[in-house]
Protein backbone atom coordinates (compact mmCIF):
# COMPACT_ATOMS: atom_id res chain seq x y z
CA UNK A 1 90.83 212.41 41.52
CA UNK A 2 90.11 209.20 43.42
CA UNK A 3 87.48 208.64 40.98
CA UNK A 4 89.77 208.74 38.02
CA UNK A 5 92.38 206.84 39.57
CA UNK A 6 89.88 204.09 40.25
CA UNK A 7 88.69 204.26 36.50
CA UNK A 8 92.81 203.96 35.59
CA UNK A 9 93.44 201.04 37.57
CA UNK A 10 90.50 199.11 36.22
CA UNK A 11 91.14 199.72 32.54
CA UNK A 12 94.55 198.53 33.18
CA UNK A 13 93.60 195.94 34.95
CA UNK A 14 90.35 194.72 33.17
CA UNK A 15 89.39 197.07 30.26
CA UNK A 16 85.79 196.19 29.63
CA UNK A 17 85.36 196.90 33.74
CA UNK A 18 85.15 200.72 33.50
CA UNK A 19 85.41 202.94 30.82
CA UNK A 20 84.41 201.39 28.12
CA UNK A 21 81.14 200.55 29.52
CA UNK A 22 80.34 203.85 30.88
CA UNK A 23 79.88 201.78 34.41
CA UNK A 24 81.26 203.60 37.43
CA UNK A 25 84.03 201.48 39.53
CA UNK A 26 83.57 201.25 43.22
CA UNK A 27 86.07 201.52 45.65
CA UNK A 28 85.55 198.06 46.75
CA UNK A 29 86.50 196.86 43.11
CA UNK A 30 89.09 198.39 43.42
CA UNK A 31 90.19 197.47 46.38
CA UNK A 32 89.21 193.60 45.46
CA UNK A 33 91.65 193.87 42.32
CA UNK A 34 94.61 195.42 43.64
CA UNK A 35 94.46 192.50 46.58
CA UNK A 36 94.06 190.02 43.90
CA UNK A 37 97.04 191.30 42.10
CA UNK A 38 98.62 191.34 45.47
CA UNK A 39 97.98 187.68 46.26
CA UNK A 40 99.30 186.98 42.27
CA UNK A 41 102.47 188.88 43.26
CA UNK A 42 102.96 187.22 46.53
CA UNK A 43 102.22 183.86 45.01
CA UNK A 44 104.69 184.19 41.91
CA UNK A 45 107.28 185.44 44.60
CA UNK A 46 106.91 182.36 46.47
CA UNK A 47 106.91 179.96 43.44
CA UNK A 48 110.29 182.04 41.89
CA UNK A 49 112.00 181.20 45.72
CA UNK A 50 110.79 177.48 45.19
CA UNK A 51 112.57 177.23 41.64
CA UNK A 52 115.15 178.95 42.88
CA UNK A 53 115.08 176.30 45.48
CA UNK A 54 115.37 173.81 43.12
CA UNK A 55 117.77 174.81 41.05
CA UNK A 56 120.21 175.14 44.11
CA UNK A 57 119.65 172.10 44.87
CA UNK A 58 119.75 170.12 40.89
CA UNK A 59 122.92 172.49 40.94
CA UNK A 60 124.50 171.03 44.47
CA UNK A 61 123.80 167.33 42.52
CA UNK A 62 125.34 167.67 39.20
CA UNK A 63 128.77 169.43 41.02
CA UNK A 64 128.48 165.89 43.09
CA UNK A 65 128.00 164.01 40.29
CA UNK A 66 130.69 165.55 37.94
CA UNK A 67 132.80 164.84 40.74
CA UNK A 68 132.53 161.24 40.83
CA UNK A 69 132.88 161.21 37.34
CA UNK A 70 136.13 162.97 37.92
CA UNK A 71 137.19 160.34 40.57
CA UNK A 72 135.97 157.08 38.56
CA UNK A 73 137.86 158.81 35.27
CA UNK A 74 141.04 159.33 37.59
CA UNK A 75 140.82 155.90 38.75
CA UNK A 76 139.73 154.11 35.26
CA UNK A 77 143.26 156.32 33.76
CA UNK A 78 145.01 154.79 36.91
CA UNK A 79 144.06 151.09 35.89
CA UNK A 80 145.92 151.23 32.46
């Protein structure tokens, strides 16, 4: 079983790793890719909080921004 869940997680994760090539996959290649997509998924989750980051903060700006337009329009109507 452990030997054909190895072979799965390979060909889904590299297909010309196991399988195809009639090469066993070790444990430790295994172990190697599913830490590597680890570290992918812990890196994408910290760049999505960054953007998300971002955004709030691009967001925060144009509300303050729309707002002085708001004010200068007020005041501009005010003047004629």
């Amino acid at each position: 079983q452990l030997e054909s869940f190895k072979t799965q997680v390979m060909q889904i994760c590299t297909p010309s790793a196991a399988g195809s090539t009639g090469k066993s996959v070790t444990e430790q290649q295994v172990i190697e890719k599913v830490r590597q997509i680890s570290d992918e998924n812990q890196q994408s989750r910290e760049r999505e909080k960054s953007l998300q980051k971002e955004l709030s903060s691009r967001l925060a700006k144009e509300k303050e921004v729309s707002a002085d337009i708001k004010v200068f329009k007020d005041s501009l109507q005010n003047l004629q």
